[in-house]
Protein backbone atom coordinates (compact mmCIF):
# COMPACT_ATOMS: atom_id res chain seq x y z
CA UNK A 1 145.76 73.32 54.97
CA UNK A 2 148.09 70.67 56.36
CA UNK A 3 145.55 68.09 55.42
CA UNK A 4 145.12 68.97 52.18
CA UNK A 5 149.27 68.88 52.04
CA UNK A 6 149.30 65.34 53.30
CA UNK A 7 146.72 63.97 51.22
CA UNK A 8 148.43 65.75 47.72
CA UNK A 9 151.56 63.64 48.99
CA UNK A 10 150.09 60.37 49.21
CA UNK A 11 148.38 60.97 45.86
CA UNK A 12 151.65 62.23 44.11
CA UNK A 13 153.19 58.60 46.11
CA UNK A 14 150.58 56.56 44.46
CA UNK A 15 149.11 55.63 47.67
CA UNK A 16 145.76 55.84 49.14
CA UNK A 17 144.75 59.73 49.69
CA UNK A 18 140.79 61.29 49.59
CA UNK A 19 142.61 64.29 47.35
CA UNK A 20 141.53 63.97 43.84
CA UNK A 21 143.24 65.06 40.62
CA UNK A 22 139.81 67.48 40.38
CA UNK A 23 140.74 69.05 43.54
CA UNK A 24 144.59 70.08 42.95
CA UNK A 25 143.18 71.50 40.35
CA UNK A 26 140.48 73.63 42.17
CA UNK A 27 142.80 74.22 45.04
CA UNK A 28 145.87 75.74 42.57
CA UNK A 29 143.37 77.76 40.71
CA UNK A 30 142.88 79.92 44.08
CA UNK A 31 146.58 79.82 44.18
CA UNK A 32 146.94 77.01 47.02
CA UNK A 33 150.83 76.07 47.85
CA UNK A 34 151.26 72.46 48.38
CA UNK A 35 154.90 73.19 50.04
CA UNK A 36 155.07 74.73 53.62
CA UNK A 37 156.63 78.39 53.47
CA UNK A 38 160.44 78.56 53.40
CA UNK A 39 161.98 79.32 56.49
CA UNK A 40 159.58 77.31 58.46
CA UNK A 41 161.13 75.86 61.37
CA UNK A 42 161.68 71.99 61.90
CA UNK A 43 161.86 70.31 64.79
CA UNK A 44 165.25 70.33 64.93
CA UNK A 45 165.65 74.02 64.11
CA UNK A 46 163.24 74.89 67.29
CA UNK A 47 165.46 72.03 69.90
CA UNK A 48 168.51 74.24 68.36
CA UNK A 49 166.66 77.16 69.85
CA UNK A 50 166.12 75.20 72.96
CA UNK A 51 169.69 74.66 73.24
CA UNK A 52 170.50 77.97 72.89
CA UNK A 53 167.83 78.98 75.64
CA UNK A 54 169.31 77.07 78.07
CA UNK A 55 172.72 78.20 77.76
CA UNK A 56 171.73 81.92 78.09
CA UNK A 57 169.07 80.51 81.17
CA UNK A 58 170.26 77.59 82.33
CA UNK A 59 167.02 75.58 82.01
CA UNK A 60 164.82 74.09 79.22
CA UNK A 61 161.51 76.01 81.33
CA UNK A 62 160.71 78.49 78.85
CA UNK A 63 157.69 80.08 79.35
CA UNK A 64 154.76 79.63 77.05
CA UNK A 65 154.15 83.36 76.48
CA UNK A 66 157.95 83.82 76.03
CA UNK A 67 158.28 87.46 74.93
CA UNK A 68 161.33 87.08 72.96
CA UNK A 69 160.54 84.21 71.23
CA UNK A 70 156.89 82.93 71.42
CA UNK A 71 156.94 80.19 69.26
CA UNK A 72 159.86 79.04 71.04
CA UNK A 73 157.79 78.93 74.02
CA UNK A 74 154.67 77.38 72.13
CA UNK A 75 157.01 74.94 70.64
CA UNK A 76 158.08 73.53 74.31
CA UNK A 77 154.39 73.54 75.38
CA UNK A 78 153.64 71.47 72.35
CA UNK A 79 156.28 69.36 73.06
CA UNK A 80 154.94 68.23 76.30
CA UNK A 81 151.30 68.07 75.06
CA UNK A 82 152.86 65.66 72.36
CA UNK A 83 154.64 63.23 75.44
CA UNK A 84 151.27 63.37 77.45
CA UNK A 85 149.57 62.15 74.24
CA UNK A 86 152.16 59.61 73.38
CA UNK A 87 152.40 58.09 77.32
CA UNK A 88 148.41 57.93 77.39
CA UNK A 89 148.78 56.17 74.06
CA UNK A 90 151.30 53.64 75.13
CA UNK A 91 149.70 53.09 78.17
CA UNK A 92 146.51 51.98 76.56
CA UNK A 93 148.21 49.39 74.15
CA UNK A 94 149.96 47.75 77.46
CA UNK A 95 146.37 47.36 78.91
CA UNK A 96 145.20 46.08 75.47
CA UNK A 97 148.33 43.58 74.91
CA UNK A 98 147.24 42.34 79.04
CA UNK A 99 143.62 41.83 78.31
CA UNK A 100 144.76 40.34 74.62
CA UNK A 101 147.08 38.65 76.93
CA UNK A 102 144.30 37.25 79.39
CA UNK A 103 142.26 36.10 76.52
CA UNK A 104 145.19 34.51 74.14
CA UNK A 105 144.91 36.58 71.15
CA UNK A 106 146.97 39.70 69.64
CA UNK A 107 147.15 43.65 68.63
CA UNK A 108 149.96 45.71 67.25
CA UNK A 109 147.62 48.75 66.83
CA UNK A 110 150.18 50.60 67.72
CA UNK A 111 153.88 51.67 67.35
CA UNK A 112 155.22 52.84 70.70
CA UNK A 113 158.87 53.52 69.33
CA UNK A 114 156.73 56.02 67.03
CA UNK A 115 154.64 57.35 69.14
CA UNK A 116 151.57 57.41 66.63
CA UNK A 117 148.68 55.43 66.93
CA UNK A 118 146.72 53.49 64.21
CA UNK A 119 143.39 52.67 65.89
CA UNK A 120 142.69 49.86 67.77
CA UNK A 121 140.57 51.87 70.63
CA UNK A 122 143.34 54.20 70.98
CA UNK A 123 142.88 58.28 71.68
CA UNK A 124 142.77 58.45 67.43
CA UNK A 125 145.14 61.66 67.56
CA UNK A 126 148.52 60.83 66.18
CA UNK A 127 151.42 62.41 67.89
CA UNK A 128 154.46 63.75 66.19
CA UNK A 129 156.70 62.97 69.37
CA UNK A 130 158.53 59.91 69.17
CA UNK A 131 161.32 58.57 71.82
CA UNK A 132 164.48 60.17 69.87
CA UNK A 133 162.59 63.43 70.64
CA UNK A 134 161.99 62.39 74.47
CA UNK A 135 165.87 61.20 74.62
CA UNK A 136 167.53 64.37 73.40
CA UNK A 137 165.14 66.47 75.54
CA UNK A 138 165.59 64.82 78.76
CA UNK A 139 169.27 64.71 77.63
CA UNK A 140 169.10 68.77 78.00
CA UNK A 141 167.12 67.91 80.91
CA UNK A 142 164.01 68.88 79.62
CA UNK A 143 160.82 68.85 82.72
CA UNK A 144 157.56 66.71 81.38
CA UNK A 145 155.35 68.41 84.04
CA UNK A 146 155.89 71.07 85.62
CA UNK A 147 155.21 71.88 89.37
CA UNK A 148 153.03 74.76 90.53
C-alpha cells in the first residue's frame, strides 16, 4: 500500500514513478486512499510518547510487547532496527571510500547524514533513521542494544 503511495507522489511530482495514470485509475475504482489515515502517528508524535514514557518510568526501555501502548513499544524496537541498518550501511561506504581510496577513484553511493542508501553494493533497504533521530534519542538517553 505504501508503495503504491510513494509511486502516486512521484507521478503527481512529475518525476520518475512505475505508477501509471491507468493504474490510479484501477486502484480508486476499488476505493484505494492515496493519503495515510488521519490520526496516524509521525515520528515525532511517537518520540513525544517516548518522552512521556520516561518521565512516568524513568527510562527510554520500553518493552516491545508494551501492554499499554504496543505501538509505542514497536515503535522503539523499530527504532533500533532502523540504527542497526543505518550503522551497517555507513560502515560499508567507509570500507568502499578505503578500497576506492586504495585504488584512486570515487563513490558517494551513499548519504550517511541521511541514513538511506542508493546502491552502490550497499544492504539495498533504505532506512528512515537519520542522525537528528539518533541525537534527540540518545539526548533522552535512549539504549541502541540492549543487554541480556
Amino acid at each position: 500500500v505504501n508503495k503504491q503511495r510513494v509511486e502516486y507522489k512521484l507521478l503527481q511530482d512529475g518525476k520518475k514513478s512505475s505508477m501509471t495514470h491507468e493504474r490510479v485509475i484501477k486502484l480508486e475504482s476499488v476505493g484505494f486512499v492515496w493519503a495515510k489515515r488521519k490520526g496516524q502517528p509521525t515520528w515525532d508524535e511517537k518520540y513525544h510518547q517516548l518522552i512521556e514514557y520516561k518521565r512516568k518510568h524513568g527510562d527510554c526501555l520500553v518493552p516491545t510487547k508494551y501492554e499499554v501502548n504496543p505501538a509505542l513499544g514497536r515503535w522503539v524496537s523499530t527504532q533500533r532496527a532502523q540504527y542497526r541498518m543505518m550503522m551497517d550501511q555507513q560502515q560499508k561506504q567507509r570500507q568502499r571510500q578505503q578500497e576506492q581510496g586504495q585504488r584512486g577513484g570515487k563513490d558517494c553511493s551513499s548519504d550517511s547524514e541521511s541514513g538511506s542508501s542508493s546502491g552502490g553494493g550497499g544492504s539495498g533497504k533504505k532506512t528512515a533513521m537519520t542522525m537528528d533521530r539518533v541525537r534527540k534519542l540518545e539526548a533522552l538517553g535512549f539504549v541502541w542494544r540492549l543487554q541480556f
